[in-house]
Each structure stands twice: as structure tokens, then as C-alpha cells.
N, C-alpha and C. Protein backbone atom coordinates (compact mmCIF):
# COMPACT_ATOMS: atom_id res chain seq x y z
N UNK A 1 0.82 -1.20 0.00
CA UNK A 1 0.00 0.00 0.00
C UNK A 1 0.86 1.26 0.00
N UNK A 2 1.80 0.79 0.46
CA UNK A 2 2.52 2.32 0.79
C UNK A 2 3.60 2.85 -0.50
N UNK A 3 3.15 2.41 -1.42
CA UNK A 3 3.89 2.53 -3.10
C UNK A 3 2.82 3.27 -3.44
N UNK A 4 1.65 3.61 -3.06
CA UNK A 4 0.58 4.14 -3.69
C UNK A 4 0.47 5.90 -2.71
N UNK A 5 0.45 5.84 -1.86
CA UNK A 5 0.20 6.75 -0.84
C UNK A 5 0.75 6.64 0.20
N UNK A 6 1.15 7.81 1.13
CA UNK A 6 1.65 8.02 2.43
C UNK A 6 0.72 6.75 3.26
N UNK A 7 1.25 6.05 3.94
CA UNK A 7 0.50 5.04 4.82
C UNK A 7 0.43 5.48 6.48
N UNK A 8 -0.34 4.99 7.17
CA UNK A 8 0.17 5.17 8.92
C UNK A 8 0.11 3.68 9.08
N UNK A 9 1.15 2.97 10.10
CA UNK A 9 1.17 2.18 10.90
C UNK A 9 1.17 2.33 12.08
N UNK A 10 -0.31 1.80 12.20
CA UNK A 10 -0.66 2.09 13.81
C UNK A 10 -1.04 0.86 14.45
N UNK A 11 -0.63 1.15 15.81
CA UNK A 11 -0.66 -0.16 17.16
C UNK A 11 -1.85 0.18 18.04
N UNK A 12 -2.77 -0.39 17.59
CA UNK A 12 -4.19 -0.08 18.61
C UNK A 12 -5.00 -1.54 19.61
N UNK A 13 -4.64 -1.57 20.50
CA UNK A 13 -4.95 -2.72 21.24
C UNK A 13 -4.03 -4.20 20.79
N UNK A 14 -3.21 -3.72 20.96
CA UNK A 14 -1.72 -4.78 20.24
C UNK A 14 -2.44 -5.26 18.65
N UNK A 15 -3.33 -4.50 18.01
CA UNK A 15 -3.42 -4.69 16.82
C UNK A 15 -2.43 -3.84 15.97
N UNK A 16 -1.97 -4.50 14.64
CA UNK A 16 -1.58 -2.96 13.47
C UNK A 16 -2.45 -2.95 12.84
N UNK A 17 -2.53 -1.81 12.43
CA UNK A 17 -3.14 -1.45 11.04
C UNK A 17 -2.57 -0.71 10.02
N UNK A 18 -2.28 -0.63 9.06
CA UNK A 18 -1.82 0.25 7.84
C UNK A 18 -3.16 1.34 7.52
N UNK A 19 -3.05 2.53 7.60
CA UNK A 19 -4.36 2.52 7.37
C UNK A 19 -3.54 4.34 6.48
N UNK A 20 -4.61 4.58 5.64
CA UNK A 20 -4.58 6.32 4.51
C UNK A 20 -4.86 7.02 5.75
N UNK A 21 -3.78 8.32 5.23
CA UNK A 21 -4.27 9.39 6.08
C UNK A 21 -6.18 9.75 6.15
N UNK A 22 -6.28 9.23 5.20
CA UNK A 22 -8.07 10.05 5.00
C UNK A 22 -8.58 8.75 5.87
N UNK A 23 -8.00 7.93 5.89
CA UNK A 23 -9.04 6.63 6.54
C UNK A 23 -9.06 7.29 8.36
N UNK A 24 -8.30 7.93 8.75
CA UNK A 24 -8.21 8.50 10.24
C UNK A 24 -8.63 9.93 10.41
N UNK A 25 -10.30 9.76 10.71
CA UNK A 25 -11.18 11.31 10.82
C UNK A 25 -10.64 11.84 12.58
N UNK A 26 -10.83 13.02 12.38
CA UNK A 26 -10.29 13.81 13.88
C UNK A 26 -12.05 14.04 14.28
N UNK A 27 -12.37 13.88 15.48
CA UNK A 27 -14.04 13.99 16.22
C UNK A 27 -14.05 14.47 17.40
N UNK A 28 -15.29 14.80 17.37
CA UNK A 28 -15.20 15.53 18.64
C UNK A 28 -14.71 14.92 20.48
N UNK A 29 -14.61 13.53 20.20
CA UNK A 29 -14.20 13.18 21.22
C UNK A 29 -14.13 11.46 21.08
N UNK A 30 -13.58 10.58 21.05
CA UNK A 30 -13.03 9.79 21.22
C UNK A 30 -12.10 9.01 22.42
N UNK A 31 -11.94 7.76 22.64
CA UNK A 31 -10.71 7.22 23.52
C UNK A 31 -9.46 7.64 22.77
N UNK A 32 -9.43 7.71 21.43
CA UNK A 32 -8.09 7.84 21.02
C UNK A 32 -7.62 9.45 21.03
N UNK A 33 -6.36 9.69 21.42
CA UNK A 33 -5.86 11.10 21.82
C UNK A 33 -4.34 11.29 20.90
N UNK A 34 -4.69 12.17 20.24
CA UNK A 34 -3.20 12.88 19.25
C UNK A 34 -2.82 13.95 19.69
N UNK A 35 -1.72 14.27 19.93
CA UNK A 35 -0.96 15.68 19.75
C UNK A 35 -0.41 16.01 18.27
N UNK A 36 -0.93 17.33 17.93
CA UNK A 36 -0.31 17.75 16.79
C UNK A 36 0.80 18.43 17.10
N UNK A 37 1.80 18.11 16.02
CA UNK A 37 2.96 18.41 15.71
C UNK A 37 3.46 19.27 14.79
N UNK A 38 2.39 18.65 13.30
CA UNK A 38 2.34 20.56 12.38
C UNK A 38 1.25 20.07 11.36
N UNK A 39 1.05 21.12 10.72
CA UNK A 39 -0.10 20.96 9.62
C UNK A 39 0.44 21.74 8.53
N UNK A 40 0.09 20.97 7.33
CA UNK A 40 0.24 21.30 6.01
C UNK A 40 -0.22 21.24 5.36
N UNK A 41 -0.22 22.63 4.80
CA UNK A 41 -1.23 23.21 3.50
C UNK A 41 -1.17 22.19 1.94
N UNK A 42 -2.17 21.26 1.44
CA UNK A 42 -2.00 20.66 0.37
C UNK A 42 -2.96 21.31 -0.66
N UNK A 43 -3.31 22.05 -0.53
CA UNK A 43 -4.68 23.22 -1.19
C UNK A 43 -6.26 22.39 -1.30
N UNK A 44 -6.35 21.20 -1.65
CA UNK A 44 -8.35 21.14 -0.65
C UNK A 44 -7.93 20.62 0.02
N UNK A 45 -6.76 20.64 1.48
CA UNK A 45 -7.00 20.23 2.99
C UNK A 45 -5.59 20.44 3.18
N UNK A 46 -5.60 20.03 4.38
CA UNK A 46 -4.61 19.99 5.14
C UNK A 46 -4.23 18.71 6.09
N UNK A 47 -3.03 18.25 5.65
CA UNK A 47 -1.99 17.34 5.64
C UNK A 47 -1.46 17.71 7.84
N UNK A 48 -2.36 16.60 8.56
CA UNK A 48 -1.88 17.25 10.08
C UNK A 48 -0.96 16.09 10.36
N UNK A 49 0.59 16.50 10.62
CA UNK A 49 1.28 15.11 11.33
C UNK A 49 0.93 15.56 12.85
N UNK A 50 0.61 14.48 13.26
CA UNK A 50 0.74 14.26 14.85
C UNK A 50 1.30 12.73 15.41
N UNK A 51 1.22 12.71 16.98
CA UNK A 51 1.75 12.03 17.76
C UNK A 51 0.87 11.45 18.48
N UNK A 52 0.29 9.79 17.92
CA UNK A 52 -0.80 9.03 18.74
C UNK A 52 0.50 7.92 19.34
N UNK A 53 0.40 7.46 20.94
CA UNK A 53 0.51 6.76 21.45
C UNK A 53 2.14 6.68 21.12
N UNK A 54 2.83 7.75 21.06
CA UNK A 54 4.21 7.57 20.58
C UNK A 54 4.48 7.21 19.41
N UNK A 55 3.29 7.56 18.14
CA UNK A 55 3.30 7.19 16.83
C UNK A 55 3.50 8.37 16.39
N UNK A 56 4.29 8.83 15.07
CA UNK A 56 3.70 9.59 14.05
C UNK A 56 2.96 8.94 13.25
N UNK A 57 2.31 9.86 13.22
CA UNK A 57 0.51 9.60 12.41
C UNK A 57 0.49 10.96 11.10
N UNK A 58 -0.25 10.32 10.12
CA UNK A 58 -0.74 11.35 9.49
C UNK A 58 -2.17 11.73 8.99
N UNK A 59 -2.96 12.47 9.03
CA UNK A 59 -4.38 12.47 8.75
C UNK A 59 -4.98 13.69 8.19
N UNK A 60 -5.62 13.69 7.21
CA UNK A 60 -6.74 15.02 6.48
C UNK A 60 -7.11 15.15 7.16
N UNK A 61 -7.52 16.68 6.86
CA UNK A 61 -8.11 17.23 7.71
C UNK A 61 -8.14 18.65 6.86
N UNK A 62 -10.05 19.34 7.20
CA UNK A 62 -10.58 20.28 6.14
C UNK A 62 -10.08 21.61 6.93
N UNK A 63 -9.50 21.44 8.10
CA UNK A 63 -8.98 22.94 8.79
C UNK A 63 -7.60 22.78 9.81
N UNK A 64 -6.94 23.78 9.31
CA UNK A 64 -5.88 23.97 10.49
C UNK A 64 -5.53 23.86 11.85
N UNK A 65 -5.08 22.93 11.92
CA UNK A 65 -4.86 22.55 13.50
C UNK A 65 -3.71 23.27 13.92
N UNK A 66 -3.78 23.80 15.56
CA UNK A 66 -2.41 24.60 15.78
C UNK A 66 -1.63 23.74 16.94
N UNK A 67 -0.43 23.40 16.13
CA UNK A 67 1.08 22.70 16.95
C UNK A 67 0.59 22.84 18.25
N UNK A 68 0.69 21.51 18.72
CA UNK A 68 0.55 21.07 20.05
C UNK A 68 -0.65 21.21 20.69
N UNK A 69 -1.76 20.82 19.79
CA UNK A 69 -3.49 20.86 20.00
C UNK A 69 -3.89 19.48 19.95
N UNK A 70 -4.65 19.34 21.45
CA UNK A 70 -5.29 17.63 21.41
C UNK A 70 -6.11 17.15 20.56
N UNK A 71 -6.31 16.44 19.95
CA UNK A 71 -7.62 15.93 19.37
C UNK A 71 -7.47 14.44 19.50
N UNK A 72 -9.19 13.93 18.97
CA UNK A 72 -9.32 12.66 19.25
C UNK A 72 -9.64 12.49 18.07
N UNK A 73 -8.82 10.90 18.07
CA UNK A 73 -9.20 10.41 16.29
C UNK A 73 -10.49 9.41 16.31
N UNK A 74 -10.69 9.02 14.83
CA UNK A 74 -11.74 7.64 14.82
C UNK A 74 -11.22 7.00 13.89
N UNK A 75 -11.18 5.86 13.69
CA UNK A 75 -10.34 4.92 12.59
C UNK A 75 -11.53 4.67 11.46
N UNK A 76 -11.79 4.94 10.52
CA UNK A 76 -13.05 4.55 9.33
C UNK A 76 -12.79 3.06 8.67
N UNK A 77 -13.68 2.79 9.49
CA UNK A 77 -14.01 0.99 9.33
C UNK A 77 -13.49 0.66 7.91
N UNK A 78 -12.86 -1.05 8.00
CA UNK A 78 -11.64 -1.01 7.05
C UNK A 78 -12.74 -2.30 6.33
N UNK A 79 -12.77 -2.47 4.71
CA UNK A 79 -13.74 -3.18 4.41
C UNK A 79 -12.79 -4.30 3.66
């Protein structure tokens, strides 16, 4: 997958997952908790790296997040 697009490998309940930045929505509240690290302008969104569980992560996102802002993610069910 990751020949095609930026991937995340993430460790969630001793599971991995490979999962697209777009597959990981930011919500209003969740168990899962990120710190952002920076956001980047890709012109229709913005590209946020952050820090889940001692991961870099990467995820869309339609607005600017500011360095070192909590949010909670949701993983979009994998088919």
C-alpha cells in the first residue's frame, strides 16, 4: 500500500493497522488522543502530522490545526 500513498502504521490494542491518512477522521471526542505536531497546507485540505501513542501519524483534515493541540481520532471501518 505504501507505493501508492503516504500510509500510517498504527498499534491499537496490540493490533496494526496500515491505514490512509483520510481513513483517520479527527471527532469531537473519542478514547483515542493525538498531539499535533504541524499541519500542512496541500490546497483542498490539510496534511496534520501528529503524535498518537508515541506514533507519528498522518491524517486530512478540512482545517488547520495549531502545533501542540489535542484531538481525538476515529479509525473509518476497514472493508
Amino acid at each position: 500500500a505504501a507505493l501508492f500513498d503516504d500510509v500510517n502504521e498504527i498499534k491499537i490494542n496490540e493490533q496494526t493497522l496500515l491505514l490512509y491518512p483520510h481513513q483517520i477522521k479527527i471527532v469531537e471526542y473519542s478514547t483515542l488522543k493525538a498531539v499535533v505536531i504541524n499541519a500542512y497546507f496541500k490546497g483542498g485540505f490539510w496534511l496534520i502530522e501528529m503524535l498518537y501513542n508515541n506514533q507519528k501519524i498522518f491524517v486530512h483534515h478540512n482545517y488547520f490545526l495549531a502545533t501542540k493541540s489535542q484531538v481525538f481520532l476515529e479509525i473509518e471501518k476497514v472493508t
